[in-house]
Protein backbone atom coordinates (compact mmCIF):
# COMPACT_ATOMS: atom_id res chain seq x y z
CA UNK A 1 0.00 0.00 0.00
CA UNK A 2 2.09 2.73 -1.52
CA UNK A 3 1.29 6.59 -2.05
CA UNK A 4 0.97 6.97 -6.03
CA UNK A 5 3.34 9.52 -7.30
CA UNK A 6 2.67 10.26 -11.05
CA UNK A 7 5.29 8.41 -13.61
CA UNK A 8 7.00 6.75 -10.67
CA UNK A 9 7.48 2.59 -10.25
CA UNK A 10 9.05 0.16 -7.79
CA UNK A 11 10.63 -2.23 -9.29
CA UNK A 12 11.91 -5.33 -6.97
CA UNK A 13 9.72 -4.46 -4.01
CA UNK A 14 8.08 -7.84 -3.98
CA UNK A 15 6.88 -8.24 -0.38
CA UNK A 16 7.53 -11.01 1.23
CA UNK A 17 4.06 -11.22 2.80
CA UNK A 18 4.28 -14.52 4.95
CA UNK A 19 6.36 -11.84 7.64
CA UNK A 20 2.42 -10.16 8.19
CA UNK A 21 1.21 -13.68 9.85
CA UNK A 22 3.08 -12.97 12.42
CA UNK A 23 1.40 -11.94 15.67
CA UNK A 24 0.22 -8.56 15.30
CA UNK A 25 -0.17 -7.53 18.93
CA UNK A 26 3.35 -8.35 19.54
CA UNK A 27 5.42 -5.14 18.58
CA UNK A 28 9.38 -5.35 19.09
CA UNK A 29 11.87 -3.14 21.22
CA UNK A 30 12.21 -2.49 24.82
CA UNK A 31 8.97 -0.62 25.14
CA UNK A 32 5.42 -1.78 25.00
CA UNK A 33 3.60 0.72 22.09
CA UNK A 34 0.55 -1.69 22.32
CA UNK A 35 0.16 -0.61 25.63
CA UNK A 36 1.24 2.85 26.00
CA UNK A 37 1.59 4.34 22.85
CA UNK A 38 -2.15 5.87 22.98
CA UNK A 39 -2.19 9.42 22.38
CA UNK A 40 1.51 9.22 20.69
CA UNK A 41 0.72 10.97 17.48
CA UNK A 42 -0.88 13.84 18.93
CA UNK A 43 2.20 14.86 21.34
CA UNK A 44 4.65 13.74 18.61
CA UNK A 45 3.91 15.57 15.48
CA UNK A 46 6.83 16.23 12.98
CA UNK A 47 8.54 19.65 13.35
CA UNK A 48 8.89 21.25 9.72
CA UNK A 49 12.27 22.79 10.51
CA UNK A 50 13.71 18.99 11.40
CA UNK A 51 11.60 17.55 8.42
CA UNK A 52 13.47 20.01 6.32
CA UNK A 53 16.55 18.59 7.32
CA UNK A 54 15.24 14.74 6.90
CA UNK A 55 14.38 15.17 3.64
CA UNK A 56 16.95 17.37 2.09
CA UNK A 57 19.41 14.56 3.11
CA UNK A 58 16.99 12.07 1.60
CA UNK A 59 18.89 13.46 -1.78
CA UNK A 60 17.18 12.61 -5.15
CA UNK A 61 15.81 9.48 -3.69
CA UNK A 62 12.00 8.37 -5.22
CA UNK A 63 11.30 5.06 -3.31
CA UNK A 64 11.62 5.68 0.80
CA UNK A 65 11.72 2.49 3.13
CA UNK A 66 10.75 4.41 6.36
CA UNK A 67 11.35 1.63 8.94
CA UNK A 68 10.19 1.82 12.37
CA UNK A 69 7.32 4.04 10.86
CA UNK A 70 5.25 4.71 13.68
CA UNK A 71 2.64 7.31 13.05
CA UNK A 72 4.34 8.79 10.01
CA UNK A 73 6.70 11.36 11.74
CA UNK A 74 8.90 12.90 8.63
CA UNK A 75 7.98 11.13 5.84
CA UNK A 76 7.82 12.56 2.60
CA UNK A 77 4.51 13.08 0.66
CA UNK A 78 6.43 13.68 -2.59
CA UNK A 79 8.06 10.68 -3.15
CA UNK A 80 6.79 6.50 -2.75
CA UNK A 81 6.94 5.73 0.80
CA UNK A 82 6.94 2.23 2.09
CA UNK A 83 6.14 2.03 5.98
CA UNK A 84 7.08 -0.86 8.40
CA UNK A 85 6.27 -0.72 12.09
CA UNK A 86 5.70 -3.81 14.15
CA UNK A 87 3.41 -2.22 17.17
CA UNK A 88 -0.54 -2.34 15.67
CA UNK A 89 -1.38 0.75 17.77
CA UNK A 90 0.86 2.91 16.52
CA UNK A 91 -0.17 1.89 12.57
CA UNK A 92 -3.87 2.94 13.90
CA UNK A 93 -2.55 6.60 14.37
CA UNK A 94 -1.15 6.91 11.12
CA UNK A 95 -2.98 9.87 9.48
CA UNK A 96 -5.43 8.75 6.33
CA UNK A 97 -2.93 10.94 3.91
CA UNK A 98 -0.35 8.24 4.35
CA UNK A 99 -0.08 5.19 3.10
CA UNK A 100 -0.77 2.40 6.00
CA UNK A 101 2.41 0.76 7.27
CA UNK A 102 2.77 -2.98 6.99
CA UNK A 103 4.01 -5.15 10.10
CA UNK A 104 7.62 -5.81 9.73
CA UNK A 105 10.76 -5.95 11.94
CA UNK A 106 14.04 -3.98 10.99
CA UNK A 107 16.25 -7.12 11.51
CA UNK A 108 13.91 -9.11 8.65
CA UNK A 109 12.86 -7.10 5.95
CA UNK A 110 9.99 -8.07 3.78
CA UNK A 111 11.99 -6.48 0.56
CA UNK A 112 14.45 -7.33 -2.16
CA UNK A 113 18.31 -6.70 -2.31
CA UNK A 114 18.96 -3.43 -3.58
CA UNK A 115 14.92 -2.13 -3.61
CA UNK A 116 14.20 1.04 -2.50
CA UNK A 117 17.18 4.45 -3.17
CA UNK A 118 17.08 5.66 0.15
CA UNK A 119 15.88 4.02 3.81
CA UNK A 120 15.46 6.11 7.02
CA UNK A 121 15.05 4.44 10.75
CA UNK A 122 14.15 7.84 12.73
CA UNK A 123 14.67 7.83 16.32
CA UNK A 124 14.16 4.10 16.40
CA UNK A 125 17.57 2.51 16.46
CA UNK A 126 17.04 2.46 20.06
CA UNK A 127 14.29 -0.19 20.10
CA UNK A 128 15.75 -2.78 18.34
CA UNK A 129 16.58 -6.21 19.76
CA UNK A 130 19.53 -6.79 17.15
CA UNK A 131 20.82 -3.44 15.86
CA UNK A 132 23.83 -4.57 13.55
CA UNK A 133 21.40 -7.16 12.21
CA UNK A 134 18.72 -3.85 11.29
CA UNK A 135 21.82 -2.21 9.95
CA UNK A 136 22.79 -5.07 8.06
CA UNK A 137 19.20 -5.12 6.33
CA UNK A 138 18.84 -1.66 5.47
CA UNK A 139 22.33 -1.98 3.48
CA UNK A 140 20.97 -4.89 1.74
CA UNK A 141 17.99 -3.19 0.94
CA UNK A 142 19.14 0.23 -0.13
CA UNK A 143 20.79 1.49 -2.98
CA UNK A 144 22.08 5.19 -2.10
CA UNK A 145 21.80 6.45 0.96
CA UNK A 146 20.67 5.70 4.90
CA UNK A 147 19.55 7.75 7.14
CA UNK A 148 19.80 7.23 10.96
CA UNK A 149 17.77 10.13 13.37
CA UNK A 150 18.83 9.54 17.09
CA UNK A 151 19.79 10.73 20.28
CA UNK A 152 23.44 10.72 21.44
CA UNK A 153 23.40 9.78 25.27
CA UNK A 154 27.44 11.21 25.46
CA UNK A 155 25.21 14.23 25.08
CA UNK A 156 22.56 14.43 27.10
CA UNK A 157 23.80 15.96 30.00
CA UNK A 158 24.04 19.12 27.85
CA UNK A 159 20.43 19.80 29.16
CA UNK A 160 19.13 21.19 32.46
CA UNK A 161 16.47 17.95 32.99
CA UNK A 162 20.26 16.04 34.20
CA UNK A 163 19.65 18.45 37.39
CA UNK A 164 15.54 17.08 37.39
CA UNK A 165 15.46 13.81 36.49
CA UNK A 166 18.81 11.97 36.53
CA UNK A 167 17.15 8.36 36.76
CA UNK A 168 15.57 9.51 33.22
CA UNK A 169 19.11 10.83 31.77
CA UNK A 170 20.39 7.22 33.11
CA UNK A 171 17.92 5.24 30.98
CA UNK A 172 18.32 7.34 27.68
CA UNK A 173 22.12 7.10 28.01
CA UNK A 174 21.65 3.07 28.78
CA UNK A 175 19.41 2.73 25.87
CA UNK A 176 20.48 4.79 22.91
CA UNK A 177 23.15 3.23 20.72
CA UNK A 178 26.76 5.13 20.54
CA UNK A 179 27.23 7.07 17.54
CA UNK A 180 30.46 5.69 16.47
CA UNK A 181 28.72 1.79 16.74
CA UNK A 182 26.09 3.12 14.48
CA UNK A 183 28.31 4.55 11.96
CA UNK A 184 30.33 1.85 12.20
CA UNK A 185 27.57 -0.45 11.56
CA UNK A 186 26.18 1.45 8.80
CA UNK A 187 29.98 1.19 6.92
CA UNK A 188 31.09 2.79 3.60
CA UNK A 189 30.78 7.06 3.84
CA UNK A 190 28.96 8.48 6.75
CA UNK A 191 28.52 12.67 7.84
CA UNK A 192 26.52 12.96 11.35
CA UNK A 193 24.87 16.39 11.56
CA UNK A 194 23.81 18.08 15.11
CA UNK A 195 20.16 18.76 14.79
CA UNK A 196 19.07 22.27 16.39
CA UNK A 197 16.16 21.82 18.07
CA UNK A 198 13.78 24.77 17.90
CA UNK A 199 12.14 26.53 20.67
CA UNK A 200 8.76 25.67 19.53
CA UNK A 201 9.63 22.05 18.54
CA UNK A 202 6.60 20.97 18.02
CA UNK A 203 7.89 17.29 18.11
CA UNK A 204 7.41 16.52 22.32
CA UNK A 205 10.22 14.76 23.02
CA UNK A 206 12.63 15.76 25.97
CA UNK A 207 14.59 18.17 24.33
CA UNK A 208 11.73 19.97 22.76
CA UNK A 209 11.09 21.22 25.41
CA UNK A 210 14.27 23.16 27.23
CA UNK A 211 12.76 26.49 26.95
CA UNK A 212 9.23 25.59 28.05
CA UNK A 213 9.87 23.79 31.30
CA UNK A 214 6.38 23.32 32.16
CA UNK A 215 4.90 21.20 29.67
CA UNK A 216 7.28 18.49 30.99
CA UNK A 217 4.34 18.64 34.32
CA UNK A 218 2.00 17.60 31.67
CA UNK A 219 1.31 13.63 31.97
CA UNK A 220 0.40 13.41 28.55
CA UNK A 221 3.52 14.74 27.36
CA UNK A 222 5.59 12.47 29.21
CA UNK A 223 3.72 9.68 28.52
CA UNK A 224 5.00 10.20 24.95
CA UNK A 225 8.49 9.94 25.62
CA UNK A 226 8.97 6.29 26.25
CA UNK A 227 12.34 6.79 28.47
CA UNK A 228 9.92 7.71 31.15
CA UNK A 229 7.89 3.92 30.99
CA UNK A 230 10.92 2.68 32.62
CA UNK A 231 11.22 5.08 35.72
CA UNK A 232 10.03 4.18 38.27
CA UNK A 233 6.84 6.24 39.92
CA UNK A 234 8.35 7.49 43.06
CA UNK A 235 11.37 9.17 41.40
CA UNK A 236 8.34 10.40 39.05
CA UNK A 237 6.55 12.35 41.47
CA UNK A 238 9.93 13.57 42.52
CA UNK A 239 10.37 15.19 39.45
CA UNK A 240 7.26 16.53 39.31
CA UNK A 241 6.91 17.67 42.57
CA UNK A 242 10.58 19.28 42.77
CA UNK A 243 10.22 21.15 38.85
CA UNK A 244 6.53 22.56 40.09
CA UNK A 245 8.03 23.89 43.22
CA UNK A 246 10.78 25.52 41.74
CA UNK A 247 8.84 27.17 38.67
CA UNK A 248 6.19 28.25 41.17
CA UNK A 249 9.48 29.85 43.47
CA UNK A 250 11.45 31.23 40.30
CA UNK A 251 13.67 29.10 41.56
CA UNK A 252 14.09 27.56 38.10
CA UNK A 253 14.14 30.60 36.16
CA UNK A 254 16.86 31.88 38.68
CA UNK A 255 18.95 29.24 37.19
CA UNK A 256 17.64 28.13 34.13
CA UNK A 257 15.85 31.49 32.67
CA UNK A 258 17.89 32.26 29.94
CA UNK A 259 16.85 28.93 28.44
CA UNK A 260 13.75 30.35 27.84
CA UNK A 261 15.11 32.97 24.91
CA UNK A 262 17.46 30.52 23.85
CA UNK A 263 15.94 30.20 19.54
CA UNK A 264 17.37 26.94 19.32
CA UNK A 265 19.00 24.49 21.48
CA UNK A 266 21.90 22.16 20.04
CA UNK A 267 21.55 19.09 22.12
CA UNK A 268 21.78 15.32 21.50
CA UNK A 269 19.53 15.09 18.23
CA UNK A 270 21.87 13.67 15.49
CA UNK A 271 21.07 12.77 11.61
CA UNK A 272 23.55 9.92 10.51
CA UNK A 273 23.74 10.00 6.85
CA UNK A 274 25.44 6.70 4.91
CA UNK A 275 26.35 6.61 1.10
CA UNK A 276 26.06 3.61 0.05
CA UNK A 277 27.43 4.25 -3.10
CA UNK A 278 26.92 2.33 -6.54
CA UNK A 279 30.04 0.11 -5.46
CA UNK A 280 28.80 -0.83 -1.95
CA UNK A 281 27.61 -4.30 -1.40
CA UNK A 282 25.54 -5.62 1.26
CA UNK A 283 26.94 -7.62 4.53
């Protein structure tokens, strides 16, 4: 289930279609979408300055495995998209302009060698079970170029929430991949490119929200940021309880104010960018 794009083909995307039997209530990765991944499209729409970036290092690609779709964050509507994500309730928020996703895990791809010119895993490296063996398959599937949005956990203590919510900071640093292991894994030519983050990100995770400290007090906003699932209440209502004291004090803008009129905040949000080049071959 492709978008149509006038005078455009895919040749040698031949499904594989025995992968959708699987069970579809089982989604893969360390956090359970089925469960708690309600609400996720409306906290975590794409920000148009970051798509910008996405696509213009998507190149002159036409065909577009987006893997890990989710609800459709950054994908182009100007080129053939093919969409895998394995959790069922995050297909269901997919909006009806998109084409649906298919169920499909990074480590098995449903697709011919060489298929598709460009794939792109955004911010879901993270989840996988086997990440060389998802790298692996998007180089076999690809012909030019791969690209890799994530979070760099050397990084992270670059923002104020360290000071907040260090048992958070410990499980993003625990569960993000290194930078250097994903470039590594990706081979041949890669660039990684910092990612400001805008002030008015409109994309809710974390760091989206440095300059607007209280929409972090929102439930529904952390609920969307899956680090959280795996902290535990108590040092929850900690966080809570210690960032709405200190806004109500102006203890946190005694410290922290000048965050507020920061435009843009360069944090951990990295785009890794692979050439695969004509003469690459897969693993």
């Amino acid at each position: 289930m492709l978008r149509k794009v006038r005078g455009l083909r895919l040749p040698g995307l031949q499904l594989q279609w025995n992968c959708l039997q699987r069970d579809m209530k089982t989604s893969a990765g360390d956090f359970d979408y089925e469960t708690h991944g309600t609400g996720y499209s409306q906290q975590r729409r794409p920000d148009p300055r970051i798509a910008t970036q996405v696509h213009q290092a998507l190149g002159a690609a036409r065909t577009v495995l987006n893997i890990g779709a989710g609800a459709g964050s950054y994908e182009p509507e100007d080129r053939y998209v093919l969409a895998i994500e394995p959790s069922a309730a995050m297909r269901a928020q997919r909006p009806t302009h998109l084409a649906p996703a298919i169920h499909g895990l990074a480590e098995q791809l449903p697709l011919d060698d060489q298929s598709v010119d460009a794939s792109m895993a955004l911010v879901t490296v993270h989840q996988w079970p086997d990440l060389q063996r998802g790298l692996d398959e998007l180089r076999r599937v690809t012909r030019d170029r791969i690209l890799v949005l994530t979070f760099d956990g050397d990084a992270l203590d670059r923002y104020w929430l360290a000071d907040y919510a260090p048992e958070l900071m410990a499980v993003e640093s625990r569960r993000y991949p290194a930078i250097d292991a994903i470039r590594k894994g990706l081979g041949g030519q890669t660039e990684v490119q910092a990612i400001p983050i805008p002030i008015d990100c409109v994309d809710g995770f974390t760091e989206a929200f440095y300059g607007r400290p209280e929409q972090l007090l929102n439930p529904a906003v952390r609920r969307s940021q899956s680090a959280w699932g795996f902290v535990e209440e108590k040092a929850q209502q900690r966080f809570v309880d210690k960032l709405s004291s200190d806004l109500q004090s102006g203890a946190w803008d005694k410290r922290y104010g000048q965050w507020r009129q920061r435009p843009f905040f360069e944090g951990s949000l990295r785009l890794i960018v692979s050439h695969c080049g004509a003469g690459r071959t897969a693993r």
